[in-house]
Protein backbone atom coordinates (compact mmCIF):
# COMPACT_ATOMS: atom_id res chain seq x y z
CA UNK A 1 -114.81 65.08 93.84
CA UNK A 2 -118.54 66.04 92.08
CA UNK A 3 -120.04 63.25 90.08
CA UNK A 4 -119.40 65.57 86.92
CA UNK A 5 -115.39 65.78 87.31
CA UNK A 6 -115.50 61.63 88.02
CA UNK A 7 -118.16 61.44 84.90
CA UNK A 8 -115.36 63.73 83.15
CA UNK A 9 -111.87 61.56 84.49
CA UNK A 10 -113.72 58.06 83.07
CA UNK A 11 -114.65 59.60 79.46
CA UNK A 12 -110.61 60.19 79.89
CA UNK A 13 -109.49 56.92 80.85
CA UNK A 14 -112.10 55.29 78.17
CA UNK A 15 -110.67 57.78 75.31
CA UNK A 16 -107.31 56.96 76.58
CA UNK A 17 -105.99 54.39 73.60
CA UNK A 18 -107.15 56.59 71.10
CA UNK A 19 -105.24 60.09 71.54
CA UNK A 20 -106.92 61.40 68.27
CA UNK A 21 -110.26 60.94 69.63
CA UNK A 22 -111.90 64.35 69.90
CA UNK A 23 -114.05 65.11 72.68
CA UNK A 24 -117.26 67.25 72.50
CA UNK A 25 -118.52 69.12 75.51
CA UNK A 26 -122.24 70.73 75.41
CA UNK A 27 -124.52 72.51 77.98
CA UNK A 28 -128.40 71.67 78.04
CA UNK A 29 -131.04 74.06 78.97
CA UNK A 30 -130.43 73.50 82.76
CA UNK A 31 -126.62 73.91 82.75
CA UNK A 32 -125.79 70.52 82.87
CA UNK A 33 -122.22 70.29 80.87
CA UNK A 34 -122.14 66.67 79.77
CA UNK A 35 -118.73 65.37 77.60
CA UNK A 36 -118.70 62.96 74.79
CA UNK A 37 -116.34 61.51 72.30
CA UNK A 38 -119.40 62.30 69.46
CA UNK A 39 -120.26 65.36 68.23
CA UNK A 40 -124.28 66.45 69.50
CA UNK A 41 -126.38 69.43 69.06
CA UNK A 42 -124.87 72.78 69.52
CA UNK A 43 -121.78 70.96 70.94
CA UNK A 44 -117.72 72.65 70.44
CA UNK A 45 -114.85 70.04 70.53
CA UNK A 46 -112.92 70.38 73.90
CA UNK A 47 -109.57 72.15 73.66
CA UNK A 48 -106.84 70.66 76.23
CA UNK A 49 -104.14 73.49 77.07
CA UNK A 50 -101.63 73.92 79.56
CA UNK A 51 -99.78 76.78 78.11
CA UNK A 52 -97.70 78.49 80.80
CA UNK A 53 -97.42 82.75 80.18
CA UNK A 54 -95.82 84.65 83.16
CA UNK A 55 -96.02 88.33 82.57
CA UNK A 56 -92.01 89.10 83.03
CA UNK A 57 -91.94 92.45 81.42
CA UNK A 58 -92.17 95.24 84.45
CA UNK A 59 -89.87 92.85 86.26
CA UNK A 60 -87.14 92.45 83.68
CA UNK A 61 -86.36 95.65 81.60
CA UNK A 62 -83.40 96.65 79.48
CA UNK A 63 -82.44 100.39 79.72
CA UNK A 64 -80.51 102.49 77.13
CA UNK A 65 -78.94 105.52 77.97
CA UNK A 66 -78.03 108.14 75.65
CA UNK A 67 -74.66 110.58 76.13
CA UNK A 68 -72.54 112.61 74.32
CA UNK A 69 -70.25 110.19 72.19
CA UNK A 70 -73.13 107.14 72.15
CA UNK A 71 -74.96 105.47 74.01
CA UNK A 72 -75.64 102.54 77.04
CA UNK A 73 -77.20 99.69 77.37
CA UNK A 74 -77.94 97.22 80.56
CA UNK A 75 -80.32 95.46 81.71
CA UNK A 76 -82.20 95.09 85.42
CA UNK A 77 -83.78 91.62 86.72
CA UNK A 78 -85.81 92.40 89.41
CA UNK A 79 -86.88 88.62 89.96
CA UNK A 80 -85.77 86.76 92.43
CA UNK A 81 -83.55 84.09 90.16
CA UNK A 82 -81.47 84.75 87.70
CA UNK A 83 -82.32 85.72 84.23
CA UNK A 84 -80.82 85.21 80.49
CA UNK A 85 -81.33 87.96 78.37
CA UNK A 86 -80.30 88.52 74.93
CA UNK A 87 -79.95 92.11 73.13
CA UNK A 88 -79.73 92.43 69.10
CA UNK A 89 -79.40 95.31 67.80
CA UNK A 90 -79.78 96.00 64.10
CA UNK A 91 -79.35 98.52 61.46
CA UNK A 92 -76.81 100.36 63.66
CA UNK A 93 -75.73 103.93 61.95
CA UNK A 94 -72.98 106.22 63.22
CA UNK A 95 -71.51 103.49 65.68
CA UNK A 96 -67.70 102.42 65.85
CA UNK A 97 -67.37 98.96 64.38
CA UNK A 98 -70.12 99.21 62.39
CA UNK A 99 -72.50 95.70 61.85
CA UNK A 100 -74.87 94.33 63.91
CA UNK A 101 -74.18 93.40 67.50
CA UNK A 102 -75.27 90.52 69.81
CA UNK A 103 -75.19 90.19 73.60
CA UNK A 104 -76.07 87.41 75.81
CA UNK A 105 -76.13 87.39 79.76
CA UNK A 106 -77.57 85.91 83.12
CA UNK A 107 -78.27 89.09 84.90
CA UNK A 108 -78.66 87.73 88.62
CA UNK A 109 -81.59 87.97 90.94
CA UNK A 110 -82.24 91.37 91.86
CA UNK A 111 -79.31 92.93 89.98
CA UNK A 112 -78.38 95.38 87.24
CA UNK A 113 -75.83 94.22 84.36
CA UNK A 114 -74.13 96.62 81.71
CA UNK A 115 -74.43 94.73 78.41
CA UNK A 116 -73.26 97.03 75.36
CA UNK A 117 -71.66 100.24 75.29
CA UNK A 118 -72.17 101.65 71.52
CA UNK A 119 -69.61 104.91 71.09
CA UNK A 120 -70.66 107.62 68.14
CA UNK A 121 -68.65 107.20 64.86
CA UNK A 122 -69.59 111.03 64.68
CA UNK A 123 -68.86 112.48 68.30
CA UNK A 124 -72.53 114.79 68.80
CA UNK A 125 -74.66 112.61 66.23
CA UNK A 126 -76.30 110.47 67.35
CA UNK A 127 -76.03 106.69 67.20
CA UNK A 128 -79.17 104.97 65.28
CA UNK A 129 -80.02 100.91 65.70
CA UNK A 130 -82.93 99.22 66.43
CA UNK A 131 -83.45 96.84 69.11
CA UNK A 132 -84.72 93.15 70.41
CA UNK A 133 -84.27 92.47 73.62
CA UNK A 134 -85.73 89.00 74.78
CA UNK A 135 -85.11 87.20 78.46
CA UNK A 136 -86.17 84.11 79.92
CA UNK A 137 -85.73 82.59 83.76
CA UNK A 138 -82.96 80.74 85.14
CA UNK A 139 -79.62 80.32 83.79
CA UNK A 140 -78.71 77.89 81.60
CA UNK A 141 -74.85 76.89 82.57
CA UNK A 142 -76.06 75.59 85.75
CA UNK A 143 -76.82 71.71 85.62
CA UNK A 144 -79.59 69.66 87.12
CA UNK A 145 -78.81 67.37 90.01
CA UNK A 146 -80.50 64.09 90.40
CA UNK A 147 -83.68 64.10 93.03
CA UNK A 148 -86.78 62.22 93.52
CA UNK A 149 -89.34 64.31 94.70
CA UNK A 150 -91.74 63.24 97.12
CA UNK A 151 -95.34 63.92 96.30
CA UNK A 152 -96.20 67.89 97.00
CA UNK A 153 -99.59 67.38 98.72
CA UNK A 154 -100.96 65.88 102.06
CA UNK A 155 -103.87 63.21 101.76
CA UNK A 156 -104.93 60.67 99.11
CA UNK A 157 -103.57 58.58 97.82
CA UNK A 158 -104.54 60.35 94.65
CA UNK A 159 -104.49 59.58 90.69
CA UNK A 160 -102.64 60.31 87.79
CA UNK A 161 -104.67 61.64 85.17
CA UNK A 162 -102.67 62.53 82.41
CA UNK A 163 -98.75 61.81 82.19
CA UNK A 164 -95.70 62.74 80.32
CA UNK A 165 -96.10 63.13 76.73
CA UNK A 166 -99.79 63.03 77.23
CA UNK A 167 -101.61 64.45 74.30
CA UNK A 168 -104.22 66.05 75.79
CA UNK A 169 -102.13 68.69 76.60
CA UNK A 170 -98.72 67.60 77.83
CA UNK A 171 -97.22 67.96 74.51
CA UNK A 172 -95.47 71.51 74.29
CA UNK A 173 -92.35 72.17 75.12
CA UNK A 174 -92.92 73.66 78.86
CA UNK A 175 -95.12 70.74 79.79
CA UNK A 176 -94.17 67.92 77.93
CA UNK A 177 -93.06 66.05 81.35
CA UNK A 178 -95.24 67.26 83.83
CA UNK A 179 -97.70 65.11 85.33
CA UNK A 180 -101.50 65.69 86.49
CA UNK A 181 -103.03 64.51 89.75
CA UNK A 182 -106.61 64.64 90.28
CA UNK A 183 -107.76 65.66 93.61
CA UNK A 184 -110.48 67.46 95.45
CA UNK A 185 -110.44 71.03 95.20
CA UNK A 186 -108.68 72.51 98.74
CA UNK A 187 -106.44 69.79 99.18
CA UNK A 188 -102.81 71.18 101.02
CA UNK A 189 -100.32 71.75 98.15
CA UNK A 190 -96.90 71.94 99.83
CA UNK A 191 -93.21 72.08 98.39
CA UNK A 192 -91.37 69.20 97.28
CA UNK A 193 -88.14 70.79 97.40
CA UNK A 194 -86.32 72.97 99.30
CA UNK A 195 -86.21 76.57 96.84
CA UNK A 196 -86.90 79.86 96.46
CA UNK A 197 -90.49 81.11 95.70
CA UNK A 198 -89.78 83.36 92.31
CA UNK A 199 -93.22 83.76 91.12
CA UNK A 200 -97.27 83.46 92.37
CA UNK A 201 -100.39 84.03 91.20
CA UNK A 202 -103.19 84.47 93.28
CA UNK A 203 -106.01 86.30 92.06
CA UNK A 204 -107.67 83.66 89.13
CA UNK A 205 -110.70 82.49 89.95
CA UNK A 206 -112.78 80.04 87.35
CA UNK A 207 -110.62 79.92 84.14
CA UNK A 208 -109.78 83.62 84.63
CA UNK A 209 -107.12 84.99 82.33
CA UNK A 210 -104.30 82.95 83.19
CA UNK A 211 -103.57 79.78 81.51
CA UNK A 212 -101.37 78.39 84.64
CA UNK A 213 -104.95 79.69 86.74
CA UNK A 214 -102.99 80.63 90.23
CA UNK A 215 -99.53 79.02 90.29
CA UNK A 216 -96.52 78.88 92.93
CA UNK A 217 -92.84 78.57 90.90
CA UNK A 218 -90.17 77.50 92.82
CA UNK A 219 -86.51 78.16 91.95
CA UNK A 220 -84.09 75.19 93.39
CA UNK A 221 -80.32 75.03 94.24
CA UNK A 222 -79.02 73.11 90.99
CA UNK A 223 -81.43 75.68 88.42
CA UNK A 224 -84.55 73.71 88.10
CA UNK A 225 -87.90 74.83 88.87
CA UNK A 226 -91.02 72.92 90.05
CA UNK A 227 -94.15 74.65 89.07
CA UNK A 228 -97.38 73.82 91.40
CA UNK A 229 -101.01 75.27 88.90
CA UNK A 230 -104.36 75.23 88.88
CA UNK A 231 -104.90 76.41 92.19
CA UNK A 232 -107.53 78.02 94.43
CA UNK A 233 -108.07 81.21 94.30
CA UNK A 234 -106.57 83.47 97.44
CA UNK A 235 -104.68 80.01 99.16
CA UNK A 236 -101.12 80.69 98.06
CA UNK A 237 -99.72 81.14 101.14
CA UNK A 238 -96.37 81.94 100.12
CA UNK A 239 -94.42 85.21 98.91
CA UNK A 240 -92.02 85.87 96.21
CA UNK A 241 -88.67 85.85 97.45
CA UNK A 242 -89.49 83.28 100.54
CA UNK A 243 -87.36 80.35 101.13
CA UNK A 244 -88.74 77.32 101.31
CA UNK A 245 -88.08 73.64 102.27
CA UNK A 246 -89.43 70.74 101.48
CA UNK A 247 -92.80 70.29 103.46
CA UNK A 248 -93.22 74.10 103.28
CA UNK A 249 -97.00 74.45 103.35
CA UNK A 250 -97.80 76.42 99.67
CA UNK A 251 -101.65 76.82 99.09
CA UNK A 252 -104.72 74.31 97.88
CA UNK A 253 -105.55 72.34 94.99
CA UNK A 254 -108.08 74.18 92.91
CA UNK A 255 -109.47 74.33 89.12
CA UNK A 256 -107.91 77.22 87.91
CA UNK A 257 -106.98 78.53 84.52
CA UNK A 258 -107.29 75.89 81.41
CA UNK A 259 -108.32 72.85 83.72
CA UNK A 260 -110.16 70.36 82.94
CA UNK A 261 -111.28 69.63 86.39
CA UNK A 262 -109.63 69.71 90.21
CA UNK A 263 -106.55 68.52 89.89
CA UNK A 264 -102.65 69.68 90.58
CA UNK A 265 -100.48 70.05 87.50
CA UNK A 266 -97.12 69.58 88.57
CA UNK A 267 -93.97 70.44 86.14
CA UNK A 268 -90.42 70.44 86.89
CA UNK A 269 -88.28 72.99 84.26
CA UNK A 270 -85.21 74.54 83.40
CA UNK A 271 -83.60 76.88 80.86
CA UNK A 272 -81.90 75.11 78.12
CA UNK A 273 -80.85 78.62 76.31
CA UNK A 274 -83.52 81.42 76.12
CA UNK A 275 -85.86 78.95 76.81
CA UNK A 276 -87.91 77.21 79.80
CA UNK A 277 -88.36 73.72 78.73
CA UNK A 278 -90.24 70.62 80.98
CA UNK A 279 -87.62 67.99 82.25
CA UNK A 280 -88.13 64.56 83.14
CA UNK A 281 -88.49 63.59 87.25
CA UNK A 282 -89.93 61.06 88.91
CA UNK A 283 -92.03 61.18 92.36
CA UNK A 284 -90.49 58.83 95.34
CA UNK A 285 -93.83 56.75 95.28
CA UNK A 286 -96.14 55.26 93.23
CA UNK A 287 -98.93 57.77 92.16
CA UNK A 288 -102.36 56.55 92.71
CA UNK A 289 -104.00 53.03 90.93
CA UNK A 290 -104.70 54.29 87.69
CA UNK A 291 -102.57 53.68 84.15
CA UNK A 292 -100.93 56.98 82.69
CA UNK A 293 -103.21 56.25 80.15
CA UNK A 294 -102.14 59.30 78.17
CA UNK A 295 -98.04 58.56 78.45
CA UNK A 296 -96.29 58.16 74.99
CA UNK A 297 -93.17 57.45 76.07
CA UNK A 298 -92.98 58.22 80.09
């Protein structure tokens, strides 16, 4: 690992018992980005995000389709897991029943689903409402079955570097369990369970646009996902729609998206209603020497 990312990791660990401690990072005339837990010339406190925002929206799309007496609505999942969706619709005019209407579904992987029809109070006028239509991965009535997971990489042995309920940036509801190993950039990321790949990212290079950086998201038999970010640019290895098991090589370990340095970020996750929330799991081993120096209440 470069001296800066180790210089980096031990500000960390010595910041550790006092979460509220800002840090500071500046840049001198020669480039050199130095890190501090004191404010210094021309300096801008350190922001800590792993926000997680996959693009969904050309992959899951409702469709409403207008005829004579009123009109259709359903909604296609082109992912490969299944998908919740929701459709409100409001302010409906002209419609039988009247009142506002509200559908929920899991649409399955790859599949169409009819959700609403809405028939003309008025046969050849049409039917007026407006629409929300919101979604989110996985489906919620399945429940999670326990499993350790062995550790998704090859080498180290490797450190934990910030831990459940870390408040650097383990504190939202998507990450609030997931767990941070620091390793050198191009170590082999592999699967930890058996699954099927449902989303990558590839194409991130430096912080890029991506929170998550390049990402693998893997969809497993009982509903949960584990989530493998940060990493190098053009090593996923893997295709949407792949089955994997565990030992399935994935990409490398890189310092994509909002990272703080090389390191893995590793989240298992589930839908708990129109929602993708973090879950707690626990590796089959003992994760490097260090504390999680940033766990609340692991």
């Amino acid at each position: 690992m470069p001296a800066r990312s180790l210089l980096f990791c031990a500000l960390l660990v010595a910041c550790g018992p006092t979460l509220a401690t800002p840090i500071f990072k500046s840049t001198d005339a020669y480039g050199v980005v130095s890190y501090s837990d004191r404010p210094m010339p021309d300096s801008q406190p350190l922001v800590f995000r792993d926000r997680m925002v996959e693009q969904l929206e050309r992959q899951v799309k409702l469709h409403a389709i207008k005829f004579t007496g009123g009109v259709s609505f359903s909604a296609r999942n082109d992912t490969y897991a299944p998908v919740e969706v929701e459709l409100r619709l409001l302010r409906l005019s002209n419609a039988k029943g009247g009142g506002d209407r509200l559908v929920r579904r899991v649409v399955p992987a790859r599949a169409a689903v009819l959700l609403t029809v809405i028939n003309a109070q008025q046969p050849g006028k049409p039917v007026g409402y407006q629409e929300k239509f919101t979604f989110a991965l996985g489906n919620p009535k399945q429940r999670q079955q326990a499993y350790r997971y062995p550790v998704p990489w090859r080498g180290g042995p490797f450190r934990l570097t910030q831990g459940p309920n870390g408040q650097y940036s383990h504190f939202g509801p998507k990450g609030r369990y997931a767990m941070d190993i620091a390793m050198p950039e191009g170590t082999p990321i592999i699967a930890s369970r058996a699954g099927v790949v449902i989303k990558t990212e590839n194409n991130q290079s430096g912080r890029g646009t991506h929170p998550s950086g390049n990402f693998v998201r893997i969809l497993h038999d009982d509903g949960t996902m584990g989530v493998y970010l940060h990493l190098m640019r053009g090593s996923v290895v893997v295709r949407e729609g792949q089955s994997v098991v565990y030992g399935t090589p994935l990409a490398k370990s890189g310092n994509t998206g909002n990272s703080t340095g090389p390191h893995l970020h590793f989240v298992v996750q589930r839908n708990v209603g129109l929602a993708l929330e973090s879950i707690p799991f626990q590796f089959n081993q003992n994760v490097g020497g260090l504390p999680n120096f940033t766990a609340g209440n692991p």
